[in-house]
Protein backbone atom coordinates (compact mmCIF):
# COMPACT_ATOMS: atom_id res chain seq x y z
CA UNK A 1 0.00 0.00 0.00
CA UNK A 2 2.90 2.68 0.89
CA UNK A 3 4.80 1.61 -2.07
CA UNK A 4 1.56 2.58 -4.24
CA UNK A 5 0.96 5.48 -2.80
CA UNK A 6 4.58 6.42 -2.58
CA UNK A 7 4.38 5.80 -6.70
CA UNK A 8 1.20 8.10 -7.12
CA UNK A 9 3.31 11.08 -5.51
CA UNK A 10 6.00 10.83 -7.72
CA UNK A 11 3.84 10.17 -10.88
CA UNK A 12 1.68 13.22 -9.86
CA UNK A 13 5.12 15.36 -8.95
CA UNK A 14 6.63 13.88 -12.52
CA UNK A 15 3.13 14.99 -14.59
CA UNK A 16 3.34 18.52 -12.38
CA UNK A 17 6.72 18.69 -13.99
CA UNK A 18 6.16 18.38 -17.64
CA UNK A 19 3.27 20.23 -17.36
CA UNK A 20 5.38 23.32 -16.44
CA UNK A 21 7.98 22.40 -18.96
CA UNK A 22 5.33 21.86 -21.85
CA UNK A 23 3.58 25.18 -20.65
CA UNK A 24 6.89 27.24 -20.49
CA UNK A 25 7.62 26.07 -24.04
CA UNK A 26 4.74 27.45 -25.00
CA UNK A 27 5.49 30.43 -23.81
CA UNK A 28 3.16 30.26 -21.08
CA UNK A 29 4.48 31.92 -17.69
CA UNK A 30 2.15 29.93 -15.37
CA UNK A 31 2.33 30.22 -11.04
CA UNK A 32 2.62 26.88 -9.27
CA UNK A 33 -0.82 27.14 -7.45
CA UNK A 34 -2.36 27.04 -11.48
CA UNK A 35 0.50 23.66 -12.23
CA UNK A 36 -1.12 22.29 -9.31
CA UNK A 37 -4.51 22.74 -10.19
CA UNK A 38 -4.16 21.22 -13.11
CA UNK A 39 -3.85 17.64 -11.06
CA UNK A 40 -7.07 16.50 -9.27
CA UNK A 41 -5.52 17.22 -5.49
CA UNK A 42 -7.90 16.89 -2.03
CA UNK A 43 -6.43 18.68 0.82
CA UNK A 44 -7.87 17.79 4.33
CA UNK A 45 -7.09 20.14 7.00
CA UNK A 46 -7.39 19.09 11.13
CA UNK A 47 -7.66 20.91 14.05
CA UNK A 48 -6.38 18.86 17.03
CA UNK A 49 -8.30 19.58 20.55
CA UNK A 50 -6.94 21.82 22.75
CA UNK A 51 -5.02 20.52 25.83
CA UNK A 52 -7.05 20.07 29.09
CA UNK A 53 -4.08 18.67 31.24
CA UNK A 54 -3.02 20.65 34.08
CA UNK A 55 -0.80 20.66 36.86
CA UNK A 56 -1.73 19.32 39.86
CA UNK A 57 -2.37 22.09 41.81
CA UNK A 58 -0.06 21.86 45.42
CA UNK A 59 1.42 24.93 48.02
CA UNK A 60 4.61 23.85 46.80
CA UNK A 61 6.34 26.52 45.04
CA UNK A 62 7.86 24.19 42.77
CA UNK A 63 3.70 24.11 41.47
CA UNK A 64 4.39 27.94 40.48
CA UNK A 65 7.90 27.61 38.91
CA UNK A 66 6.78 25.34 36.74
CA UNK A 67 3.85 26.81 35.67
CA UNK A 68 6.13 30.23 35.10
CA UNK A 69 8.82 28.38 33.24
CA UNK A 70 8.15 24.77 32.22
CA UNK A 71 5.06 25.59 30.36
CA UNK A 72 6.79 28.14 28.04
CA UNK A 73 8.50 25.19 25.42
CA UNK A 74 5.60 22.76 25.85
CA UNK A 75 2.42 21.75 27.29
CA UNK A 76 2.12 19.59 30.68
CA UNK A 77 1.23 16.39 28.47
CA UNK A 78 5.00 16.05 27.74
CA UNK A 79 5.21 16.19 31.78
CA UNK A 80 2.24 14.02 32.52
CA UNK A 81 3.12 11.36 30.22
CA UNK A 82 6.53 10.33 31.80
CA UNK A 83 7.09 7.18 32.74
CA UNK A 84 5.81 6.45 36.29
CA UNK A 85 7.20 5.47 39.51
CA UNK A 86 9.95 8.62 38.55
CA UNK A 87 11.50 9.49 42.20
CA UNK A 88 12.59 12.86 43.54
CA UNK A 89 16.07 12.05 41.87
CA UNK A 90 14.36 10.98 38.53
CA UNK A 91 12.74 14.20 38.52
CA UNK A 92 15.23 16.34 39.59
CA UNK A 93 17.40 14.88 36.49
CA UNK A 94 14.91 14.99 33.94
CA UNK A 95 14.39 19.03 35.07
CA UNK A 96 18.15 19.45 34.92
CA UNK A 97 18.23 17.81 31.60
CA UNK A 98 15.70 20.74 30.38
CA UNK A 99 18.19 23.14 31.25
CA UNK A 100 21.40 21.49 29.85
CA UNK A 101 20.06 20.02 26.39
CA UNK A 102 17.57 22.98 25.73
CA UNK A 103 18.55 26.48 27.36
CA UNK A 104 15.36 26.40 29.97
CA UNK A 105 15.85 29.69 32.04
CA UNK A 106 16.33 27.62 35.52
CA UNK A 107 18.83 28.37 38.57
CA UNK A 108 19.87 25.45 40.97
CA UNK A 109 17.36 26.05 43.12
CA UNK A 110 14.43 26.33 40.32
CA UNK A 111 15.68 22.22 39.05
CA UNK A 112 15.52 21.34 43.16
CA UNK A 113 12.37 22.75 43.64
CA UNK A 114 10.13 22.00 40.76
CA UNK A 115 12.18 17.93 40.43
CA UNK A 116 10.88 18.09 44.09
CA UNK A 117 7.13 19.28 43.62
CA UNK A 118 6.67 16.97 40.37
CA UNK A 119 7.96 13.85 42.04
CA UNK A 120 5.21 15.10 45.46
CA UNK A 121 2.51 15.27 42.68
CA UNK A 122 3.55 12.59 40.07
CA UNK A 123 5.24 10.00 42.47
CA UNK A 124 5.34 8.40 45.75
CA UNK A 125 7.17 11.24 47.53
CA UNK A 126 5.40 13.49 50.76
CA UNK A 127 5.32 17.23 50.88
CA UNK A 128 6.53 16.77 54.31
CA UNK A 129 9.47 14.44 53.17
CA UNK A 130 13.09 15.94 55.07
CA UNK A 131 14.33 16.23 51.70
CA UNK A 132 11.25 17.54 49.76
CA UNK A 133 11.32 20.73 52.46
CA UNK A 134 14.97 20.99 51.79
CA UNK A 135 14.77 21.26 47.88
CA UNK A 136 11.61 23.43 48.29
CA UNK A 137 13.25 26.15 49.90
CA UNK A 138 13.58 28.04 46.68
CA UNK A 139 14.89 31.48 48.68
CA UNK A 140 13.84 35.29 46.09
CA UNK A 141 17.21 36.82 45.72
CA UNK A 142 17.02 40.42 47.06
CA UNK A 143 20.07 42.98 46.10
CA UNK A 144 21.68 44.62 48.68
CA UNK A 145 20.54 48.26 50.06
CA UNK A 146 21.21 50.69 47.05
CA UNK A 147 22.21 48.29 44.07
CA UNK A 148 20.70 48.80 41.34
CA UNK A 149 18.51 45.88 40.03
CA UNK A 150 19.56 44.28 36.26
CA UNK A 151 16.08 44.15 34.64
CA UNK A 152 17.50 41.98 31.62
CA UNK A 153 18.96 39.28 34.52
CA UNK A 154 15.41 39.61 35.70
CA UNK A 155 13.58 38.61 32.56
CA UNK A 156 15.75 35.70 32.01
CA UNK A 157 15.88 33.98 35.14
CA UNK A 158 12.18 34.77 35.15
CA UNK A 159 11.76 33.19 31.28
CA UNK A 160 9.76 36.50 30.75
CA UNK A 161 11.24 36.41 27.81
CA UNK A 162 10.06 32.65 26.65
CA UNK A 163 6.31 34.49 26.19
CA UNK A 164 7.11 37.85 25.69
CA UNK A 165 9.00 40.19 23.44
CA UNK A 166 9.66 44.01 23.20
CA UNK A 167 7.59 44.54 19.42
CA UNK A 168 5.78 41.33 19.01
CA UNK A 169 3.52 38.96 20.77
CA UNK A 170 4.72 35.63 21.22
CA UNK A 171 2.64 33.75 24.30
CA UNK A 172 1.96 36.56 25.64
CA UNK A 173 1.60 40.58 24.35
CA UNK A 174 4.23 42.26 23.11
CA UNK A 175 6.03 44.93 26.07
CA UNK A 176 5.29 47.56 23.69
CA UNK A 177 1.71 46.71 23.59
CA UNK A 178 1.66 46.75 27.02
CA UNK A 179 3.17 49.89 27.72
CA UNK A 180 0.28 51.52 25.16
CA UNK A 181 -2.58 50.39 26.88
CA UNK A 182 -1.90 51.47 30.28
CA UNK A 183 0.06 54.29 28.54
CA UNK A 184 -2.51 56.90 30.66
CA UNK A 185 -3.14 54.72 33.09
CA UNK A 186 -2.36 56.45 36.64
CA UNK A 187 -2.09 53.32 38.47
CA UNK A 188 -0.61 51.23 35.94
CA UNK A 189 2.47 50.66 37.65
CA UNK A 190 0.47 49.00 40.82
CA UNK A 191 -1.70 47.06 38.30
CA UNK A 192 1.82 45.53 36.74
CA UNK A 193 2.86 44.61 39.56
CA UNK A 194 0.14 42.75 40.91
CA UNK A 195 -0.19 40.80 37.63
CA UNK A 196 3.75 40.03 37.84
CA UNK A 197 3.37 39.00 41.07
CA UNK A 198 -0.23 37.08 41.04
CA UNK A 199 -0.40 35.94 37.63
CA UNK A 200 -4.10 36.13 35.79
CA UNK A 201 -5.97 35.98 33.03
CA UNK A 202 -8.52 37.28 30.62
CA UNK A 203 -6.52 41.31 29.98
CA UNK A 204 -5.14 39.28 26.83
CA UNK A 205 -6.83 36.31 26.16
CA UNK A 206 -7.66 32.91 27.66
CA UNK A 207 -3.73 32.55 27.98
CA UNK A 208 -3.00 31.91 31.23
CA UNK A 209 0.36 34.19 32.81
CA UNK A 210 1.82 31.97 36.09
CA UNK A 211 2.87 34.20 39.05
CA UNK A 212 6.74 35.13 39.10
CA UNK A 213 8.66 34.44 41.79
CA UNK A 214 9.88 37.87 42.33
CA UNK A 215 9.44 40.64 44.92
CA UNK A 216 7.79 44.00 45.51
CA UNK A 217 11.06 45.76 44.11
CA UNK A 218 11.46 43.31 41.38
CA UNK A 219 7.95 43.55 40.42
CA UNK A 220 8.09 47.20 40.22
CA UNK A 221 11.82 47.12 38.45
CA UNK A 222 9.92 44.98 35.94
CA UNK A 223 7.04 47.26 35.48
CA UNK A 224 8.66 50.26 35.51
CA UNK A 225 10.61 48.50 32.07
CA UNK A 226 7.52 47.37 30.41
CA UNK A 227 5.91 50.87 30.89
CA UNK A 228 8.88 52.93 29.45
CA UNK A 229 8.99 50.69 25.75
């Protein structure tokens, strides 16, 4: 059966190819959408369902990280269909391996705490497991007094920049976009922060935004960013 329909395609792509050479002879300057509809072709177009797998909700605050970052390269069937019986270890490696082999935006602590949370939620581990505490503790970096805060270090570690970009939208709007429609907006700066902080949805879509792990300051650094583009 392959080999016959394998044999159709390239008698169909061999007749698609004299046709142009017998119409260009002819001094006929067709387009390649009229070559093509010269063959009897049937195109069938599918729309797969959308995802309803979730994360399993937990206090953890591995449960936020990887909402904020392991959602923004694929959906949390790729995490719900790993093999079972994965351990804390198993976990932690397979997070680690997300951040070796493909550049996710994830500090030591981000790997300990969401391998810890996923193995609570997906395995046979205990949120109240000595060692599940211990990689929780997933501790929000504060500068000290006076230094100035590295917005661009911010969006990284954050993977802000895995949904959004300055001019275009991606996952999420566009920081110029943004900045316009809370351009006269006396309180926008408050509102920013708030959704940095919280998370939401429904200002830009059914598109979900996770809750970043940041603080007041680093909310309001990140604001204050969006705001001036």
């Amino acid at each position: 059966m392959s080999n016959n329909k394998s044999l159709t395609t390239l008698l169909s792509s061999s007749f698609i190819g004299s046709l142009l050479t017998i119409v260009v002879l002819a001094g006929i300057s067709p387009s390649v959408s009229q070559a093509y509809a010269a063959v009897e072709t049937t195109i069938k177009k599918i729309t797969l369902p959308a995802s309803t797998i979730t994360l399993p909700k937990s206090t953890l605050p591995g449960y936020n990280l990887a909402l904020q970052k392991c959602t923004i390269c694929h959906s949390v069937d790729y995490i719900h269909h790993q093999p079972p019986g994965m351990d804390q270890k198993a976990w932690t490696s397979a997070v680690l391996k997300m951040q070796h082999s493909y550049g996710a935006p994830l500090s030591e602590s981000d790997i300990n705490s969401i391998g810890a949370y996923l193995s609570v939620v997906y395995g046979s581990a205990k949120a109240d497991d000595p060692t599940i505490i211990s990689a929780s503790q997933s501790p929000i970096s504060t500068p000290a007094s006076g230094e100035a805060l590295d917005v661009q270090v911010l969006l990284t570690n954050n993977g802000c920049t895995g949904c959004h970009d300055i001019n275009k939208t991606i996952v999420g709007p566009a920081f110029k976009a943004i900045a316009k429609k809370y351009k006269s907006d006396t309180g926008a700066i408050s509102k920013l922060v708030v959704s940095i902080r919280n998370g939401g949805t429904g200002k830009w879509g059914n598109m979900a935004m996770p809750p970043m792990n940041v603080n007041e300051k680093q909310a309001q650094a990140l604001a204050e960013f969006i705001l001036q583009q």
